[in-house]
N, C-alpha and C. Protein backbone atom coordinates (compact mmCIF):
# COMPACT_ATOMS: atom_id res chain seq x y z
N UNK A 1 257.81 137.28 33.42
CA UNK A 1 256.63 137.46 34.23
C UNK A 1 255.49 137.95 33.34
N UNK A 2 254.24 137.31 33.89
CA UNK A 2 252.84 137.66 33.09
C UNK A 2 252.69 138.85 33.26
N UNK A 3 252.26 140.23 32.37
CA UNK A 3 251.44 141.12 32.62
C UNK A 3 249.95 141.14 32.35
N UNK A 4 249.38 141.95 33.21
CA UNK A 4 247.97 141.97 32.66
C UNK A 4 247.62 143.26 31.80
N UNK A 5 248.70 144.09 31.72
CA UNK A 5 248.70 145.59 31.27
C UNK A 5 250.10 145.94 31.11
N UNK A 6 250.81 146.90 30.31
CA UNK A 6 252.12 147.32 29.69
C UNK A 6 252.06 148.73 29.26
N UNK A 7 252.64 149.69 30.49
CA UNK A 7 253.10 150.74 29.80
C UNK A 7 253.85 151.11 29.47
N UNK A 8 254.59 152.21 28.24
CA UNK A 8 255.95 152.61 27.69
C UNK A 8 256.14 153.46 28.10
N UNK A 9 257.44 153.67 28.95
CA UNK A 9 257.77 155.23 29.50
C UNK A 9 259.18 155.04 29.04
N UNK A 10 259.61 154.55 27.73
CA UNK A 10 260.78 154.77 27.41
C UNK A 10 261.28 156.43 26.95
N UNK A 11 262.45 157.02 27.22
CA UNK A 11 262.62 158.16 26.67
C UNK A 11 261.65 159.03 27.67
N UNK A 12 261.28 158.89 29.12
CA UNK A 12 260.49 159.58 30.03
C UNK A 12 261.67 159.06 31.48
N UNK A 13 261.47 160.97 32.05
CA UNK A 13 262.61 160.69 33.69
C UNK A 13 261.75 161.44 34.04
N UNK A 14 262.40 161.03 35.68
CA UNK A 14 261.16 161.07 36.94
C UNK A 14 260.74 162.80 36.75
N UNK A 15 259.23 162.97 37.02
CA UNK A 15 258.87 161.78 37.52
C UNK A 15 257.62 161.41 36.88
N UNK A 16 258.18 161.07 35.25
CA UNK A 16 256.67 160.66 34.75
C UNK A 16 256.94 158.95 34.72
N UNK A 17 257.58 158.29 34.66
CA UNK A 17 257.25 156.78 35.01
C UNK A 17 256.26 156.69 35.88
N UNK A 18 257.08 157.36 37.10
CA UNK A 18 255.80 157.11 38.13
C UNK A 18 254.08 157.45 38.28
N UNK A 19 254.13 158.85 37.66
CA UNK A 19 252.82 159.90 37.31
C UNK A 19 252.05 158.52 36.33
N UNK A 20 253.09 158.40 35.19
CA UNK A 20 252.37 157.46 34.63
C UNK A 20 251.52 155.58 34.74
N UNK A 21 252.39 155.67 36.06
CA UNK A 21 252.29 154.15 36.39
C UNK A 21 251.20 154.46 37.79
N UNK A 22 250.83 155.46 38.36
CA UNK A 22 250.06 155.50 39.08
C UNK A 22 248.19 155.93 38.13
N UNK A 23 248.84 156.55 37.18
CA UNK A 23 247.53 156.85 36.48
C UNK A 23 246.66 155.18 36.18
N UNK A 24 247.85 154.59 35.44
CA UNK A 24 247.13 153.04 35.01
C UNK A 24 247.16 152.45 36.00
N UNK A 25 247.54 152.06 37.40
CA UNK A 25 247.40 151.53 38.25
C UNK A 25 246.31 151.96 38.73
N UNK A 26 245.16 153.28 38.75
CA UNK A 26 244.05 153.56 39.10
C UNK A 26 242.85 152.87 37.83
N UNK A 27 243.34 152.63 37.05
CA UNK A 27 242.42 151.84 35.89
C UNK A 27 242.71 150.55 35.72
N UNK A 28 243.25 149.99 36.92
CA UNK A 28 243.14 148.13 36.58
C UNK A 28 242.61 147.78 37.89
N UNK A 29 242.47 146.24 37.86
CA UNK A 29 241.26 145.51 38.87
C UNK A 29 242.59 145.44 39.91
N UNK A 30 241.99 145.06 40.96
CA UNK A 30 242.90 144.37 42.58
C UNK A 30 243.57 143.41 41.57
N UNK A 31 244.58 143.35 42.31
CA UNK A 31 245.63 141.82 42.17
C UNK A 31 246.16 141.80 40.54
N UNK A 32 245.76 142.59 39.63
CA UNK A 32 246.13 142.80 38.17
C UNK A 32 247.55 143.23 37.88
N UNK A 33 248.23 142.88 37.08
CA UNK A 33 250.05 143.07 37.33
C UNK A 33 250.12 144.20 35.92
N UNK A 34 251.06 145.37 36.72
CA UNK A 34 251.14 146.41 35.39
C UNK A 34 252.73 145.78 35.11
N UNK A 35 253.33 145.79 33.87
CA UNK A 35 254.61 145.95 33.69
C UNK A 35 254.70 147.23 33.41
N UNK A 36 256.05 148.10 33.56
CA UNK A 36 256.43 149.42 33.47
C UNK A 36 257.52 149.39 32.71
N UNK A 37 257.89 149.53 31.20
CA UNK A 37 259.08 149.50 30.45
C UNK A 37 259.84 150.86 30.40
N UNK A 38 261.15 151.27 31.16
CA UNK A 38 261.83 152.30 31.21
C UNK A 38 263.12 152.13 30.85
N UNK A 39 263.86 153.74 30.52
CA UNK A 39 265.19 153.59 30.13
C UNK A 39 265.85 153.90 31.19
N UNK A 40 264.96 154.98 32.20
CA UNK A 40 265.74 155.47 32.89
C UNK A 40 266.00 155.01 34.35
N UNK A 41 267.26 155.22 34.81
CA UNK A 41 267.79 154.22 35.84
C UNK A 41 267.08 154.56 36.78
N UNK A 42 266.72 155.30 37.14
CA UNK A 42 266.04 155.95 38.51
C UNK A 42 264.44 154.91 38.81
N UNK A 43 264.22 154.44 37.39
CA UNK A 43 263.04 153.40 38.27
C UNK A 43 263.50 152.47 39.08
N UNK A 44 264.70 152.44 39.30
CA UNK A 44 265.10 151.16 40.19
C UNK A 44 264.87 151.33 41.70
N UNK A 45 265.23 152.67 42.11
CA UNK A 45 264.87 152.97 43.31
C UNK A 45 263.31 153.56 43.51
N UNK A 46 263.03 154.18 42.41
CA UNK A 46 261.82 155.08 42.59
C UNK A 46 260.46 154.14 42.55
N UNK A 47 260.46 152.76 42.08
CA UNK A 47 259.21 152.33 41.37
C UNK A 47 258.81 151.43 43.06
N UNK A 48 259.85 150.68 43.68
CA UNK A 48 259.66 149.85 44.39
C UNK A 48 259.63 151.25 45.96
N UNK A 49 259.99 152.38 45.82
CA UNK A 49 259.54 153.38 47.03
C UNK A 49 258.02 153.38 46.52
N UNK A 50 257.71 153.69 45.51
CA UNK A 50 256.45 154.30 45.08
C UNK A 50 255.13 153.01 45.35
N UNK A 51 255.55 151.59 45.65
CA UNK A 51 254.69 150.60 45.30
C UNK A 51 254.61 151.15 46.98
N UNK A 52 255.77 150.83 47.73
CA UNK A 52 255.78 150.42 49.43
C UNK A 52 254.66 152.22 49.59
N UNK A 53 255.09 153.04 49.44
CA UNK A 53 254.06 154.05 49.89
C UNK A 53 252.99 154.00 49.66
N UNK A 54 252.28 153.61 48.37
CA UNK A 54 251.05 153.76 48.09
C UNK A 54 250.46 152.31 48.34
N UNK A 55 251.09 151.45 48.77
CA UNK A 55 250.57 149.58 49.48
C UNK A 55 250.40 149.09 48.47
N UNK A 56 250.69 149.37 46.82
CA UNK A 56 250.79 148.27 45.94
C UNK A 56 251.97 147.49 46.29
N UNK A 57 252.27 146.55 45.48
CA UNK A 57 253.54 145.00 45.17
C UNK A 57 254.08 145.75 44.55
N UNK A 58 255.61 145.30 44.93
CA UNK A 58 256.16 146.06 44.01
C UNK A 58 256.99 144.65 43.72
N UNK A 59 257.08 143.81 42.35
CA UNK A 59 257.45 142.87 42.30
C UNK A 59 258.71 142.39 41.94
N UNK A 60 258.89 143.29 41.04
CA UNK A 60 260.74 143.38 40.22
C UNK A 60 261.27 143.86 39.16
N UNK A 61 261.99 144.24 38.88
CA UNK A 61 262.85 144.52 38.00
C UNK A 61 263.37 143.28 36.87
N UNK A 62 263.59 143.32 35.82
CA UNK A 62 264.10 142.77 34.69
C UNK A 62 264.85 143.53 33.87
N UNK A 63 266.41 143.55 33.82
CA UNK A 63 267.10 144.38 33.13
C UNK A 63 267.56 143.52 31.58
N UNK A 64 267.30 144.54 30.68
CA UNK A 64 267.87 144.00 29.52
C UNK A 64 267.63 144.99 27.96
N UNK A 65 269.19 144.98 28.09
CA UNK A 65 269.40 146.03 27.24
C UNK A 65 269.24 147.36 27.00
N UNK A 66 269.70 148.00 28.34
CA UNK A 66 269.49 149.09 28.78
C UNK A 66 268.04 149.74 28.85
N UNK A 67 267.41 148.75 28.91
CA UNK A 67 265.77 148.87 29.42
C UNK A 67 265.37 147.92 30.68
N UNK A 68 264.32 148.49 31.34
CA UNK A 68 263.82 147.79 32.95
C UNK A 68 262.69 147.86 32.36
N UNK A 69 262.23 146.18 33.01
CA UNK A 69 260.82 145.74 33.14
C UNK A 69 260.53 145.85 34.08
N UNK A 70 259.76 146.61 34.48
CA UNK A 70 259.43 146.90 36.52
C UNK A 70 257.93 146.26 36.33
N UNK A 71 257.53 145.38 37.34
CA UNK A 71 256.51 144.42 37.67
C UNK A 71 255.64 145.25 39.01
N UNK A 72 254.60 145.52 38.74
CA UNK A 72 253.85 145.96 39.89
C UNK A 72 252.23 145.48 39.82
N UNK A 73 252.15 144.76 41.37
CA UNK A 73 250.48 144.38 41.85
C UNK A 73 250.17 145.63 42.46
N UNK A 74 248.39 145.59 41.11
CA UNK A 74 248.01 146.51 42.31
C UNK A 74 247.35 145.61 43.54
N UNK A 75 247.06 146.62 44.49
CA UNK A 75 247.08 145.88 45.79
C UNK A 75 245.54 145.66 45.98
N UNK A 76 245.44 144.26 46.68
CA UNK A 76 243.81 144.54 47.20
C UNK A 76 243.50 145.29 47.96
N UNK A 77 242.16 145.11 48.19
CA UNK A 77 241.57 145.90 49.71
C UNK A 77 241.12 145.32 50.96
């Protein structure tokens, strides 16, 4: 999947993935896709709660090699 933006939160547990993926999700345009690269397992549940609460996409997961590519739209208005 395309990103339009890529942050590293490898070697980071909750809850700075999220702290961190909401910070850059306030600095990109509507409809712009962040990828989120983590080690830790807990983005699996935490990233796609965190999209549905705050009304971004929360698009998916990509596992590989004990790292997750988590895919998130931010949302329009």
């Amino acid at each position: 999947m395309k990103a339009d933006a890529i942050i590293d939160c490898i070697g980071l547990y909750c809850p700075m993935p999220i702290v961190n993926t909401a910070k850059k999700v306030r600095e990109m345009g509507e409809g712009q896709v962040l990828e989120i690269i983590a080690d830790d397992e807990g983005v699996k549940q935490d990233m796609p709660n965190w999209a549905r609460m705050t009304g971004n996409e929360f698009l998916g997961i990509e596992e590989e090699k004990g790292k997750y590519h988590v895919f998130v739209k931010k949302k329009s208005r």
